[in-house]
Protein backbone atom coordinates (compact mmCIF):
# COMPACT_ATOMS: atom_id res chain seq x y z
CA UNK A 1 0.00 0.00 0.00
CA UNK A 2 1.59 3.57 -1.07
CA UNK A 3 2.27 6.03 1.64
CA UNK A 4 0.06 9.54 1.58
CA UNK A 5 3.18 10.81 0.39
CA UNK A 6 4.10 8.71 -2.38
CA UNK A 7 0.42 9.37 -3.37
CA UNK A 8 1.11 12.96 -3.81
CA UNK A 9 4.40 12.48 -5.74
CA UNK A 10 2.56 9.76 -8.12
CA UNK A 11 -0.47 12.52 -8.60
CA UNK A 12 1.90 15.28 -9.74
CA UNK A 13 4.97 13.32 -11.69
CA UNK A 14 3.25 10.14 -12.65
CA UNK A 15 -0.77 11.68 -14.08
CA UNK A 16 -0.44 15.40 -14.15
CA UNK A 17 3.33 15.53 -15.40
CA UNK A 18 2.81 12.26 -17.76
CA UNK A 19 2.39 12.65 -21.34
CA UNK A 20 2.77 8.98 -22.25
CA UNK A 21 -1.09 8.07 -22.60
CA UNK A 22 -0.16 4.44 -21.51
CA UNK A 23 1.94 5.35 -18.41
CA UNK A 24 -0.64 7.91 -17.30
CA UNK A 25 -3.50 5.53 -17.24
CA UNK A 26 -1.57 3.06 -15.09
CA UNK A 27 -0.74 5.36 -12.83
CA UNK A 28 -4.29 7.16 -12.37
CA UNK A 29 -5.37 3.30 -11.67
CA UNK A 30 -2.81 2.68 -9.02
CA UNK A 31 -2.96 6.63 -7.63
CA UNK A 32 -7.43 6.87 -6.88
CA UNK A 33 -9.80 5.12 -5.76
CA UNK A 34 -12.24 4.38 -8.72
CA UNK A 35 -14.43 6.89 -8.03
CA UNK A 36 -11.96 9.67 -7.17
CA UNK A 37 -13.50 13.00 -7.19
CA UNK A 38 -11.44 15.79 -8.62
CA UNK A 39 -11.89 19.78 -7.97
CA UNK A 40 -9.99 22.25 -9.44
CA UNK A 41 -10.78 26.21 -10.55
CA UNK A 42 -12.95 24.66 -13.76
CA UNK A 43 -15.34 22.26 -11.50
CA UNK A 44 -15.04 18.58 -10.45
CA UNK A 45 -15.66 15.57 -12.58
CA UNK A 46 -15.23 11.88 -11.43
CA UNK A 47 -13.66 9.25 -12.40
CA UNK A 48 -10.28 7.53 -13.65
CA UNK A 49 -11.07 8.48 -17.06
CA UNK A 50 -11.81 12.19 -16.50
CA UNK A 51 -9.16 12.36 -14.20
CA UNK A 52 -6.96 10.96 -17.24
CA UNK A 53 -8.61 13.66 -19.44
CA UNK A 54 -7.75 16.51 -17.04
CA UNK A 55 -4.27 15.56 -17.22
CA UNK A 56 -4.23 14.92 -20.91
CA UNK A 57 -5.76 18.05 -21.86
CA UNK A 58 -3.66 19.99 -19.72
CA UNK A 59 -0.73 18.77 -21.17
CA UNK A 60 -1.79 19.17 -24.58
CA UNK A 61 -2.61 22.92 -24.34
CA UNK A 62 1.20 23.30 -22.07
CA UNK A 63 3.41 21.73 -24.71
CA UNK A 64 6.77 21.84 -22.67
CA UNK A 65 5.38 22.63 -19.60
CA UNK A 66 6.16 20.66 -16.52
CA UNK A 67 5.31 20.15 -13.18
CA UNK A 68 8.00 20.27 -10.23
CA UNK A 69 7.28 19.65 -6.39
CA UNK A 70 7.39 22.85 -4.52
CA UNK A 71 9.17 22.13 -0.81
CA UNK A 72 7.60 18.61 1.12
CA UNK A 73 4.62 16.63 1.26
CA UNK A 74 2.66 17.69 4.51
CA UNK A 75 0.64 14.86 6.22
CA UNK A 76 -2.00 15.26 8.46
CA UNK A 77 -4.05 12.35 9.16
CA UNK A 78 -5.39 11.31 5.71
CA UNK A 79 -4.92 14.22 4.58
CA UNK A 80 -1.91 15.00 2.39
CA UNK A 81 -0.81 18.95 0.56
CA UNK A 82 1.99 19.19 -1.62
CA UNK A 83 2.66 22.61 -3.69
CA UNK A 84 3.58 22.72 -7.02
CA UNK A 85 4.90 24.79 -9.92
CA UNK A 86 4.48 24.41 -13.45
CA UNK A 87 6.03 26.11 -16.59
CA UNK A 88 8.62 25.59 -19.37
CA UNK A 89 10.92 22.87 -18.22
CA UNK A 90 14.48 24.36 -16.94
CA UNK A 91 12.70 27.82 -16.11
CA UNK A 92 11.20 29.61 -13.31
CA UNK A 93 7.11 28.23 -13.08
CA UNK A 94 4.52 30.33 -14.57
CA UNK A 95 1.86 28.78 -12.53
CA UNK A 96 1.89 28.18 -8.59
CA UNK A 97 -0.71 25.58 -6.95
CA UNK A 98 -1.31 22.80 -4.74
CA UNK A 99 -3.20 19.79 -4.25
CA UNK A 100 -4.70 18.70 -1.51
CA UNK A 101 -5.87 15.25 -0.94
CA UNK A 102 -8.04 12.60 1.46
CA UNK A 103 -6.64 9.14 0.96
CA UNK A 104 -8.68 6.31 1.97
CA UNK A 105 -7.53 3.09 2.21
CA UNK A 106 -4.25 3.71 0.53
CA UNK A 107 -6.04 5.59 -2.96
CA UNK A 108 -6.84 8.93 -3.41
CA UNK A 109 -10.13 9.51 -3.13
CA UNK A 110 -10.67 12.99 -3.24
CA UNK A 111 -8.39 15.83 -5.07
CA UNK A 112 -8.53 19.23 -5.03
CA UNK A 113 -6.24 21.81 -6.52
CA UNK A 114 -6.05 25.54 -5.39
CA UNK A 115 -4.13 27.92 -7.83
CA UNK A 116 -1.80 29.97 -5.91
CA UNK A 117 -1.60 34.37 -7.00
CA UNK A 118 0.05 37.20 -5.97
């Protein structure tokens, strides 16, 4: 069973920072529960596939982009919070964020993102 913060490292490197269609889906199948509910700024959808399509389509608008770890996954409970940056790879991020997720029984099982601003 993966640790809350392997979890977190899987959600951001492994699905959000995975362009590799095949390695993406295995992860998002290993990463959430079935039924994982996802919330970021644009709504929430369910699901290992629209999780999948999140990821994909957020890649395929960010060609270059990636995402990097920003400091420590923070555990609380089942709770774990891990900030993030994302932007052209070997630059400073254009985007700040973190996710913030309840694990149950060893999944993810609900995600939400917050988008950081000055």
């Amino acid at each position: 069973m993966a640790t809350i913060p392997e979890l977190m490292q899987a959600n951001l490197l492994e699905v959000f920072n995975e362009r590799d269609a095949e390695r993406r889906r295995a992860a998002v199948a290993r990463t959430y529960v079935a039924d994982v509910d996802f919330s970021d700024p644009e709504g929430t959808v369910t699901g290992h596939e629209a999780v999948d399509e999140k990821a994909r389509d957020l890649l395929d608008r960010s060609p270059g982009f990636v995402f990097t770890p920003d400091g420590p996954v923070r555990v609380a409970r089942d709770l774990g919070h891990l900030a993030w940056g994302f932007g052209p790879e070997g630059e400073p991020p254009v985007v700040r964020g973190m996710d913030i997720a309840l694990v149950e029984d060893g999944l993810i099982a609900r995600l939400y993102t917050l988008l950081l601003t000055d």
